[in-house]
N, C-alpha and C. Protein backbone atom coordinates (compact mmCIF):
# COMPACT_ATOMS: atom_id res chain seq x y z
N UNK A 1 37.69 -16.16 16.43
CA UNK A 1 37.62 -15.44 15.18
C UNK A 1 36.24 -15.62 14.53
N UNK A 2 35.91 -16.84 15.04
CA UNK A 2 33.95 -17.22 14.11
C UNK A 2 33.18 -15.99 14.85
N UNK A 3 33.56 -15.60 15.82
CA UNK A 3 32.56 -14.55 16.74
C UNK A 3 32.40 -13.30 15.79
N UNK A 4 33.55 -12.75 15.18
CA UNK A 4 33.76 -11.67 14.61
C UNK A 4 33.20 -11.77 13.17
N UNK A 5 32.82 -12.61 12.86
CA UNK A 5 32.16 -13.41 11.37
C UNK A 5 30.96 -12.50 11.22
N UNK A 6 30.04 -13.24 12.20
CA UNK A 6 29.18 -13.44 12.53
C UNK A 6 28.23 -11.85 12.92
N UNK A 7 29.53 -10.76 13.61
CA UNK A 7 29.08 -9.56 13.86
C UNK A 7 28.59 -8.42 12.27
N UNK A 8 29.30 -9.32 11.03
CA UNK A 8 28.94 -8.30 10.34
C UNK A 8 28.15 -9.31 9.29
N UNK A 9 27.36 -10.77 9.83
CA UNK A 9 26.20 -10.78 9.09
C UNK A 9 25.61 -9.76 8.57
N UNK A 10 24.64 -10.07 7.31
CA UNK A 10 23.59 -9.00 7.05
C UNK A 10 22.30 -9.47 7.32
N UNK A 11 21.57 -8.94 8.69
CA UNK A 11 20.63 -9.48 9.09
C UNK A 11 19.37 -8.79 8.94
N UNK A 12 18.34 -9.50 8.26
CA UNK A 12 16.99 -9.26 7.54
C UNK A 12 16.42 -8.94 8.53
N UNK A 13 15.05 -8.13 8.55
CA UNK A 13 14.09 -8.02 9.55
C UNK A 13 13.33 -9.56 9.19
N UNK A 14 13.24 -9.72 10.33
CA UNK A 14 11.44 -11.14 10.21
C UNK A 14 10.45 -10.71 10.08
N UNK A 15 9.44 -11.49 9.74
CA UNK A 15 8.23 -11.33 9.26
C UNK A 15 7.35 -11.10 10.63
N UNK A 16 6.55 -10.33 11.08
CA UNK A 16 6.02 -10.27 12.08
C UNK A 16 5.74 -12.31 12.46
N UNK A 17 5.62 -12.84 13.55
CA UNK A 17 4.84 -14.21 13.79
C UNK A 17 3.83 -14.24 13.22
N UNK A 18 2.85 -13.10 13.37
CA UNK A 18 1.15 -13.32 12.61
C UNK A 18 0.77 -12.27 12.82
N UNK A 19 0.10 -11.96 11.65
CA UNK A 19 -0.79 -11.10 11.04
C UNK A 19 -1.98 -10.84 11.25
N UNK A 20 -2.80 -10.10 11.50
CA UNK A 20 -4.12 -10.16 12.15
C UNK A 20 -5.23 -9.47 11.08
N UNK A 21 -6.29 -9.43 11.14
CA UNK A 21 -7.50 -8.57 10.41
C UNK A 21 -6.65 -6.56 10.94
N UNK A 22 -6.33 -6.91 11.59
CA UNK A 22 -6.17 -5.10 12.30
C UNK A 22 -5.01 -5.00 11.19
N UNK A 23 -4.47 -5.66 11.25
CA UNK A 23 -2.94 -5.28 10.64
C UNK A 23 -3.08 -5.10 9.16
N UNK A 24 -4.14 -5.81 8.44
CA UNK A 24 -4.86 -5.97 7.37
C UNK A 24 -5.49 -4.59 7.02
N UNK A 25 -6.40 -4.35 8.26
CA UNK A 25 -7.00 -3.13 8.06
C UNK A 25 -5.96 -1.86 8.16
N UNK A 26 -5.12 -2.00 9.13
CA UNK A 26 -4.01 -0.76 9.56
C UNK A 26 -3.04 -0.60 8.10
N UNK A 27 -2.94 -1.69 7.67
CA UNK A 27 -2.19 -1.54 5.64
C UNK A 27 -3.20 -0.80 4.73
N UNK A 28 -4.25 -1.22 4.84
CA UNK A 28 -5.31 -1.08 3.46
C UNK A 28 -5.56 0.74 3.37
N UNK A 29 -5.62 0.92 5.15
CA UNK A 29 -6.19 2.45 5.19
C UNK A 29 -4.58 3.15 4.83
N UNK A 30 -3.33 2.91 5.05
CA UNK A 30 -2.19 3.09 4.92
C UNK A 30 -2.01 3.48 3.07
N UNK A 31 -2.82 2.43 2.56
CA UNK A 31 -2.30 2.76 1.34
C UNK A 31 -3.19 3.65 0.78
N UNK A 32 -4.87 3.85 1.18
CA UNK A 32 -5.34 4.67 1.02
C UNK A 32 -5.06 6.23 1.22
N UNK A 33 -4.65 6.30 2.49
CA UNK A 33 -3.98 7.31 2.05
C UNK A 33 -2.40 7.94 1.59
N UNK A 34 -1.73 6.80 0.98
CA UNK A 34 -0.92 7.13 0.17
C UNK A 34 -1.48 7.80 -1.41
N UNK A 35 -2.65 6.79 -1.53
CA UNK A 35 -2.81 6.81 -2.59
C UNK A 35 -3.62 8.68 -3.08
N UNK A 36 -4.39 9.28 -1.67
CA UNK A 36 -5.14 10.37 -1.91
C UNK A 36 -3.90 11.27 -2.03
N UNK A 37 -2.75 10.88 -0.93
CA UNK A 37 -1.48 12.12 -1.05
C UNK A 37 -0.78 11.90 -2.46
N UNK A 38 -1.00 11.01 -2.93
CA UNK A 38 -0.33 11.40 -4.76
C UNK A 38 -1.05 11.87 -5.56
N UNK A 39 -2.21 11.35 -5.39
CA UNK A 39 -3.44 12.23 -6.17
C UNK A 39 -2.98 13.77 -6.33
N UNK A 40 -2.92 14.16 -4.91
CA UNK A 40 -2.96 15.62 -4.68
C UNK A 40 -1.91 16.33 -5.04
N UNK A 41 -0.20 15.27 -5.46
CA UNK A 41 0.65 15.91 -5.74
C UNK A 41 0.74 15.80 -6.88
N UNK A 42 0.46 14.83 -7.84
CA UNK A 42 0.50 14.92 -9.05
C UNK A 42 0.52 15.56 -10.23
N UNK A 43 1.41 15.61 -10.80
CA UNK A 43 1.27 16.45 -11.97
C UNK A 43 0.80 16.30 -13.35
N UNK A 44 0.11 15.25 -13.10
CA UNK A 44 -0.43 14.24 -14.11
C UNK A 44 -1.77 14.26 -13.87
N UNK A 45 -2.84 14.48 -14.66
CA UNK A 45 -4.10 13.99 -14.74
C UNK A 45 -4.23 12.20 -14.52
N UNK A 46 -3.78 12.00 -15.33
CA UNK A 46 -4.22 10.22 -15.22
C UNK A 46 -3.55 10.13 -13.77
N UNK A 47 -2.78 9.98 -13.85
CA UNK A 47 -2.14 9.36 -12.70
C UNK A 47 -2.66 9.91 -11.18
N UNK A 48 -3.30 11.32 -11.27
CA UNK A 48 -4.14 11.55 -10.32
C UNK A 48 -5.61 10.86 -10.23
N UNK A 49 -6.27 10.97 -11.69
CA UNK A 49 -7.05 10.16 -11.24
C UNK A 49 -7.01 8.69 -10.91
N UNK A 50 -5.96 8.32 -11.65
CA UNK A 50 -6.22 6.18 -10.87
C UNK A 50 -5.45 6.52 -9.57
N UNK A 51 -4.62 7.03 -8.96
CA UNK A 51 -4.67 7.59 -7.42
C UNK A 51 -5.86 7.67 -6.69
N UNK A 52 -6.54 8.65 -7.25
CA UNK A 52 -7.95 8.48 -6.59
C UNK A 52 -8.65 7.49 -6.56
N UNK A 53 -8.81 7.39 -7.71
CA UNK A 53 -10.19 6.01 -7.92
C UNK A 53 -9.30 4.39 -6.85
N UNK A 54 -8.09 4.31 -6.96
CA UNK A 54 -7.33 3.55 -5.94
C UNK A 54 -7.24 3.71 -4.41
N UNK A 55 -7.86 4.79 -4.08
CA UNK A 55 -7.64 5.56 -2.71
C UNK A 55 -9.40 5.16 -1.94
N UNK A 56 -10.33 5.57 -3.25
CA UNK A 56 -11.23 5.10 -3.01
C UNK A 56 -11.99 3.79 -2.70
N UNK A 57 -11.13 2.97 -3.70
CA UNK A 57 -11.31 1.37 -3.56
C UNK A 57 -10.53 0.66 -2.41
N UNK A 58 -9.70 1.50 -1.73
CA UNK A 58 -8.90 0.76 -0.57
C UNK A 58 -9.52 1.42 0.13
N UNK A 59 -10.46 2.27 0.69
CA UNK A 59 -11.77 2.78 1.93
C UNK A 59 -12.41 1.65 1.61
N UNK A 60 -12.82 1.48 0.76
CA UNK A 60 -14.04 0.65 0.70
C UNK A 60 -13.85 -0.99 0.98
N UNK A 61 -12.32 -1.03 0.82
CA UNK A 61 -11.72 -2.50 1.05
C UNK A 61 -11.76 -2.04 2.63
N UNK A 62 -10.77 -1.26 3.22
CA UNK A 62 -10.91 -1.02 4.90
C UNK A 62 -12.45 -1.20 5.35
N UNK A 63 -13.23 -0.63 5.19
CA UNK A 63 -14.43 -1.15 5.42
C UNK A 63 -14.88 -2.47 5.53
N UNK A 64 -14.72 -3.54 4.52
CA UNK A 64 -14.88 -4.53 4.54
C UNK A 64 -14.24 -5.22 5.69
N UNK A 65 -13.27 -4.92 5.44
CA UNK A 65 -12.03 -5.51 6.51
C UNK A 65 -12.68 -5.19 8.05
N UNK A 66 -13.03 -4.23 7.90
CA UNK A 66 -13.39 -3.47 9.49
C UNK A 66 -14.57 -4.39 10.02
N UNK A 67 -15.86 -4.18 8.75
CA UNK A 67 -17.00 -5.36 9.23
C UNK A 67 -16.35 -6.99 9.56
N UNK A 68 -15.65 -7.28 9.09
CA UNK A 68 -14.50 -8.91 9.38
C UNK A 68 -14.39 -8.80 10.68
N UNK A 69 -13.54 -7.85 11.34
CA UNK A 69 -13.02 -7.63 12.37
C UNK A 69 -14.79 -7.52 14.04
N UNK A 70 -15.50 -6.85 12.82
CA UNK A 70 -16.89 -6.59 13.97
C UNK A 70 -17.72 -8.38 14.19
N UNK A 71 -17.05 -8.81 13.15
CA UNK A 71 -18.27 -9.93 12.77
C UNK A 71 -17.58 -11.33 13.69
N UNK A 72 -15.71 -10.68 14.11
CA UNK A 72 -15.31 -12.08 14.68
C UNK A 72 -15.09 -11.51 15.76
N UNK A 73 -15.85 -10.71 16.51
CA UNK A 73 -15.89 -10.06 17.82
C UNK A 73 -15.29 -9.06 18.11
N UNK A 74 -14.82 -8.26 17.46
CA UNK A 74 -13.38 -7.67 17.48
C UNK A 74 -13.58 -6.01 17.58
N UNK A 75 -12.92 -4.96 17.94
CA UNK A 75 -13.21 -3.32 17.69
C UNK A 75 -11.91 -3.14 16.61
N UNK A 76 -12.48 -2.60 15.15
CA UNK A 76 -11.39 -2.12 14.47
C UNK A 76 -11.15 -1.14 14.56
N UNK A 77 -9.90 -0.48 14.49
CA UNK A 77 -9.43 0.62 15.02
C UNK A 77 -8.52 1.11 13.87
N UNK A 78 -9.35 2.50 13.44
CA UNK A 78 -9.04 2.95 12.45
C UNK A 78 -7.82 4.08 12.03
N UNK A 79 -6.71 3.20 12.78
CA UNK A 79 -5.65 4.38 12.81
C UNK A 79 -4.24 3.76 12.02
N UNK A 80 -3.59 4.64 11.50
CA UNK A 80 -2.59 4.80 10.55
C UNK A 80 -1.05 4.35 11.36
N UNK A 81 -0.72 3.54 10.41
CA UNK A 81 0.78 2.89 11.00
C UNK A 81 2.08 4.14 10.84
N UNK A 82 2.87 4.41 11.33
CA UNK A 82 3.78 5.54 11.72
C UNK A 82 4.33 5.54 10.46
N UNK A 83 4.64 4.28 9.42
CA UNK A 83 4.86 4.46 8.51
C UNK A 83 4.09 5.31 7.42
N UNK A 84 3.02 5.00 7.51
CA UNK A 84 2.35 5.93 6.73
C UNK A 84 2.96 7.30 6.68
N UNK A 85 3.07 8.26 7.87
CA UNK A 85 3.13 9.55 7.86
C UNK A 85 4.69 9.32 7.12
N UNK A 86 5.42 8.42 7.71
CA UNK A 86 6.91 8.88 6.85
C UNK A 86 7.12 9.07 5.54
N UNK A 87 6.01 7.83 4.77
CA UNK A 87 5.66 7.83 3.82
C UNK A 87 5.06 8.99 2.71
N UNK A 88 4.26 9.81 3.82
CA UNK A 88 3.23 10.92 2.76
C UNK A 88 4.97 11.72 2.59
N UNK A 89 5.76 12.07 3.61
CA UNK A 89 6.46 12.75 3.76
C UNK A 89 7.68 12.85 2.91
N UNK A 90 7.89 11.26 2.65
CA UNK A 90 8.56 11.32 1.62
C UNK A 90 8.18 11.61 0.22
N UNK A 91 6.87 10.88 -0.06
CA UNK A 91 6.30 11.16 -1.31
C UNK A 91 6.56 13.04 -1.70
N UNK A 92 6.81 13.64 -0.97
CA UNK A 92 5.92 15.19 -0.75
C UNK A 92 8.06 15.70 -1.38
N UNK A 93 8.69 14.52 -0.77
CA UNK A 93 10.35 15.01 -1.05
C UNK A 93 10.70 15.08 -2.14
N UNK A 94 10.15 13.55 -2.61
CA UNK A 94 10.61 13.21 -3.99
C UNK A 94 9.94 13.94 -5.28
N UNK A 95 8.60 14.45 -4.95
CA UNK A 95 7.82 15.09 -5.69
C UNK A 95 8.57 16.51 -5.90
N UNK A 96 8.80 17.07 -4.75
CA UNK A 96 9.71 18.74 -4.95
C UNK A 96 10.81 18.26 -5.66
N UNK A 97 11.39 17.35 -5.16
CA UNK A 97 13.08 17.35 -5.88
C UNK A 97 12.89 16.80 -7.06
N UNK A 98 11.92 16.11 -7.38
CA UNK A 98 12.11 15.80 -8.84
C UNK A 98 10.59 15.68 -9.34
N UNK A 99 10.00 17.18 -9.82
CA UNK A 99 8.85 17.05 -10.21
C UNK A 99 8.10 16.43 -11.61
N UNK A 100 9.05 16.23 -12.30
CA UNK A 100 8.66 15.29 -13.78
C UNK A 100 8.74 14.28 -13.83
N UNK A 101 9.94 13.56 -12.62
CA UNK A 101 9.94 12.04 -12.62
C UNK A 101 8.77 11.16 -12.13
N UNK A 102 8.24 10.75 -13.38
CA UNK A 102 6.99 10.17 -13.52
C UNK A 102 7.05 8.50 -12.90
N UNK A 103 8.30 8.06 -12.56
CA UNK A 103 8.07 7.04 -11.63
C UNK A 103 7.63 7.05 -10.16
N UNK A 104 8.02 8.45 -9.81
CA UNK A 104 8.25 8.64 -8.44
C UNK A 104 7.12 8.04 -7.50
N UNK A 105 5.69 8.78 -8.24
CA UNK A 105 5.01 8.65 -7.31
C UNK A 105 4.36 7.36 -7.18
N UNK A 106 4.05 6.86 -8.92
CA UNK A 106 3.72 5.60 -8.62
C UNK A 106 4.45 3.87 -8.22
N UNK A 107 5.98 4.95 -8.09
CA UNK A 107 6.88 3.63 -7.27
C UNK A 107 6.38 3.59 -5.59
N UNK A 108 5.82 4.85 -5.17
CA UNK A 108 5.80 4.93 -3.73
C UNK A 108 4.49 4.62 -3.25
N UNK A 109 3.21 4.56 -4.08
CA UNK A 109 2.06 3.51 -3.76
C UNK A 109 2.37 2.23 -4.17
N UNK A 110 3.11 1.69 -4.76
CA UNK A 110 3.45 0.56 -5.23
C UNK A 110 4.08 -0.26 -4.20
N UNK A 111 4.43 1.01 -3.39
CA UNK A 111 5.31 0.18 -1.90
C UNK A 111 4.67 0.03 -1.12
N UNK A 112 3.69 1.11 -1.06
CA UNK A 112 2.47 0.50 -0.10
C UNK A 112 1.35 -0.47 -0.15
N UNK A 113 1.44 -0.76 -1.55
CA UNK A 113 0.42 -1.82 -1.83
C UNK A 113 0.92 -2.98 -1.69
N UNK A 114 2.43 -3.09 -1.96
CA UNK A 114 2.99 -4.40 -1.76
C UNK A 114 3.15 -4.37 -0.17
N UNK A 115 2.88 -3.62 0.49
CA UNK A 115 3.39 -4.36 2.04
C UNK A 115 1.61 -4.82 2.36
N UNK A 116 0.82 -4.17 2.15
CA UNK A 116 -0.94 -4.61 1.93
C UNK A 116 -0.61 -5.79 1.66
N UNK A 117 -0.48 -6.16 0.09
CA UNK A 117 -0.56 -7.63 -0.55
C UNK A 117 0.30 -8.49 0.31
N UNK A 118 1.18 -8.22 1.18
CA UNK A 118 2.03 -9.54 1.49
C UNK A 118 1.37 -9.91 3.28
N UNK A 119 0.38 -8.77 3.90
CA UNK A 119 -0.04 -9.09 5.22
C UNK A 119 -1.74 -10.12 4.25
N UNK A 120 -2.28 -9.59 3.22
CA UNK A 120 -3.19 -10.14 2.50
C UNK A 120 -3.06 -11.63 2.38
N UNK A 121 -1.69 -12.18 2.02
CA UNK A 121 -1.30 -13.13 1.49
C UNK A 121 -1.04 -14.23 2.28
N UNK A 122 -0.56 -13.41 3.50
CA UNK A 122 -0.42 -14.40 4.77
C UNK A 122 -1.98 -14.90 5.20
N UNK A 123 -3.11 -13.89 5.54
CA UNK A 123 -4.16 -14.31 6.25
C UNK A 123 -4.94 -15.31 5.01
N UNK A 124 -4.69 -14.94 3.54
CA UNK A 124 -5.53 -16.16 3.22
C UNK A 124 -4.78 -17.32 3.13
N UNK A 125 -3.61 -17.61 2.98
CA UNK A 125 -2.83 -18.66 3.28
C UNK A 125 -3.47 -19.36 4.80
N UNK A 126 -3.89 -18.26 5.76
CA UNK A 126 -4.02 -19.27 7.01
C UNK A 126 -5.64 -19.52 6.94
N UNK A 127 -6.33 -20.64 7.71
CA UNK A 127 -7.46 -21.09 7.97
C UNK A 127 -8.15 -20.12 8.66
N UNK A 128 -8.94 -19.21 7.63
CA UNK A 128 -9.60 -18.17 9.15
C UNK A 128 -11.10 -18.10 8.34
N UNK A 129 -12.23 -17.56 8.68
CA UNK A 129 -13.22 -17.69 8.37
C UNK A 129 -13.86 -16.61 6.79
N UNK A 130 -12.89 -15.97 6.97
CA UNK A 130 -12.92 -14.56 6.02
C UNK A 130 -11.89 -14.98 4.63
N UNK A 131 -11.50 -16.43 4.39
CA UNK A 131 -10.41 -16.18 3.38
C UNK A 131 -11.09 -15.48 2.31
N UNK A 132 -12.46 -16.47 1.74
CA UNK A 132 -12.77 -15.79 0.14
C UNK A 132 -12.80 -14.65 0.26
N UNK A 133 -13.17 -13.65 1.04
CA UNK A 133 -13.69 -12.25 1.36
C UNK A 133 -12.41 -11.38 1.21
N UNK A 134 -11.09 -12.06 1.65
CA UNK A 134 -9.65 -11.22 1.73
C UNK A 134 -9.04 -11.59 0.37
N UNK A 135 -9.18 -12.63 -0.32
CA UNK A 135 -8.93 -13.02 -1.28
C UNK A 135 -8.97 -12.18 -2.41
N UNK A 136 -10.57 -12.10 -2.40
CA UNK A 136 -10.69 -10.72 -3.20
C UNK A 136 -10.28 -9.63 -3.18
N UNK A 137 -10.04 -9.33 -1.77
CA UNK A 137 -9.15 -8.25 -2.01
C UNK A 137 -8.15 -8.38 -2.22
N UNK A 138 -7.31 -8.86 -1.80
CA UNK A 138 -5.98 -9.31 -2.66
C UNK A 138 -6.46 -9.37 -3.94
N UNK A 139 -6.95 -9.84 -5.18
CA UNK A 139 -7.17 -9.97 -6.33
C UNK A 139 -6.90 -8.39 -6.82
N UNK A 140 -8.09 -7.58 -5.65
CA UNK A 140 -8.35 -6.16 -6.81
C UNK A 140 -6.75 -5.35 -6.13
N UNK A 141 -5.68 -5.55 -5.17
CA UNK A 141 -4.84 -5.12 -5.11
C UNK A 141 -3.51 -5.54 -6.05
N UNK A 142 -3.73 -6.62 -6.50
CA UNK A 142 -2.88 -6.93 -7.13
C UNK A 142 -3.44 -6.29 -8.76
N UNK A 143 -4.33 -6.74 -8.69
CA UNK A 143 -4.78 -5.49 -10.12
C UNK A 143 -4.07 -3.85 -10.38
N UNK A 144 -4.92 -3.61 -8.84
CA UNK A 144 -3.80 -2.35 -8.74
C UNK A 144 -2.91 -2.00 -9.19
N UNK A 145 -2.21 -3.13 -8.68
CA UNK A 145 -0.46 -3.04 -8.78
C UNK A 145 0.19 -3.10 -10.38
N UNK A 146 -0.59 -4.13 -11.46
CA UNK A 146 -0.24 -4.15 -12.14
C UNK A 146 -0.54 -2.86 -12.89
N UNK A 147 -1.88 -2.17 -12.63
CA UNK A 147 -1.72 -0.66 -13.48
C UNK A 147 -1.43 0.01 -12.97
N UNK A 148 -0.36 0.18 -11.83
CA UNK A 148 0.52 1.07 -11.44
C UNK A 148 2.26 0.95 -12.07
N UNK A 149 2.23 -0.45 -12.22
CA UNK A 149 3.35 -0.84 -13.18
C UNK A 149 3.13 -0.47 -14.69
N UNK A 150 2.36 -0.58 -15.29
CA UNK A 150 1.85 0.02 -16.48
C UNK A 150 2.20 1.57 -16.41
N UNK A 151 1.69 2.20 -14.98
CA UNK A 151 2.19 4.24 -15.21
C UNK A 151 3.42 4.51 -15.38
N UNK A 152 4.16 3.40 -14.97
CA UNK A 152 5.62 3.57 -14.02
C UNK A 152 6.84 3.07 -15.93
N UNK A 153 5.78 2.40 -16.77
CA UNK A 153 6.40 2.14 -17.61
C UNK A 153 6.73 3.84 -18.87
N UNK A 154 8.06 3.96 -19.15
CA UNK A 154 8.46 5.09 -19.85
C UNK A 154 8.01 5.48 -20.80
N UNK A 155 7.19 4.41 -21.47
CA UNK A 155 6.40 4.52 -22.92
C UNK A 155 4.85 4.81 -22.43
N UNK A 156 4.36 5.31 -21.24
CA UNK A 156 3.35 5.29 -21.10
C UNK A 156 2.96 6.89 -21.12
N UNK A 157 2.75 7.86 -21.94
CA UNK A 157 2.56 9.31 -21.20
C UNK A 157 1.66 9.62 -20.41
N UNK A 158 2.15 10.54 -19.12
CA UNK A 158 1.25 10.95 -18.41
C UNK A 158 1.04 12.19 -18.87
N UNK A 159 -0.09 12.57 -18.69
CA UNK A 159 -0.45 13.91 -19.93
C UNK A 159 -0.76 15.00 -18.22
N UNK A 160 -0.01 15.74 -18.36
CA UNK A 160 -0.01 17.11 -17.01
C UNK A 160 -1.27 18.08 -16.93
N UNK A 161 -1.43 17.97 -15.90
CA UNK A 161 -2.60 18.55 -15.38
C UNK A 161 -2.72 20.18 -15.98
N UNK A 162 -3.94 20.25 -16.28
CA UNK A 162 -4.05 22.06 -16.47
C UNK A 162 -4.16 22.64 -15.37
N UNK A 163 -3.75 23.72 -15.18
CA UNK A 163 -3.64 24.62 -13.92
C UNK A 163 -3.76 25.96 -14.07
């Protein structure tokens, strides 16, 4: 009878074993372009622009990341995790089906920044030669995050784009 217990655990995914600079870089460009596909759907001025100006600052973080990767021998490879595309795809759902809900979009970079911040969190936790350098980025992502929590708050208006 313990056998049958046991079949309807609720079992978590694990944490990958380890995290690498690629995986670092394969998040950062991930959220970048989450962040250009809300820009573009937005119906909000503000919220398109800190989309952007966020889209921009995570290229420029991938970059960094990329020189890390050249500097500890390495080829970074600048391609997008499968999640990503599911991701633009959903953003693009929730946006048609509910075009005023002003959480929507900035709950769904918010998801991508937190899976960024938590591969971030692991590599400076470990001994590698690049911590201060990832650190910082972690710092300006978690910045991010908090003025994306700020859009996402109901008292905040997003004032709609002219068209």
């Amino acid at each position: 009878m313990r056998w049958l217990s046991a079949m309807y655990e609720l079992r978590l995914p694990t944490q990958a074993p380890f995290v690498t600079l690629q995986t670092a870089l394969t998040r950062t460009l991930d959220a970048a372009v989450a962040y250009r596909h809300a820009a573009r759907l937005s119906q909000s001025r503000l919220l398109a622009e800190v989309c952007q100006d966020f889209a921009n600052q995570r290229s420029e973080q991938a970059d960094r990341i990329a020189d890390m990767i050249d500097e500890s021998g390495g080829v970074p490879d600048y391609g997008f995790s499968g999640e990503a595309n599911f991701q633009q795809l959903w953003m693009t759902l929730v946006s048609r089906r509910f075009p005023t809900f002003s959480e929507g979009l900035p709950r769904e970079c918010e998801r991508c920044d937190r899976r960024l911040e938590r591969v971030l969190l692991r590599l400076v936790n470990d001994p590698q030669p690049h911590r201060h350098e990832l650190a910082e980025i972690l710092r300006d992502v978690r910045t991010g995050l908090n003025r994306l929590h700020e859009l996402r708050d109901p008292h905040v208006l997003l004032p709609a784009m002219s068209r």
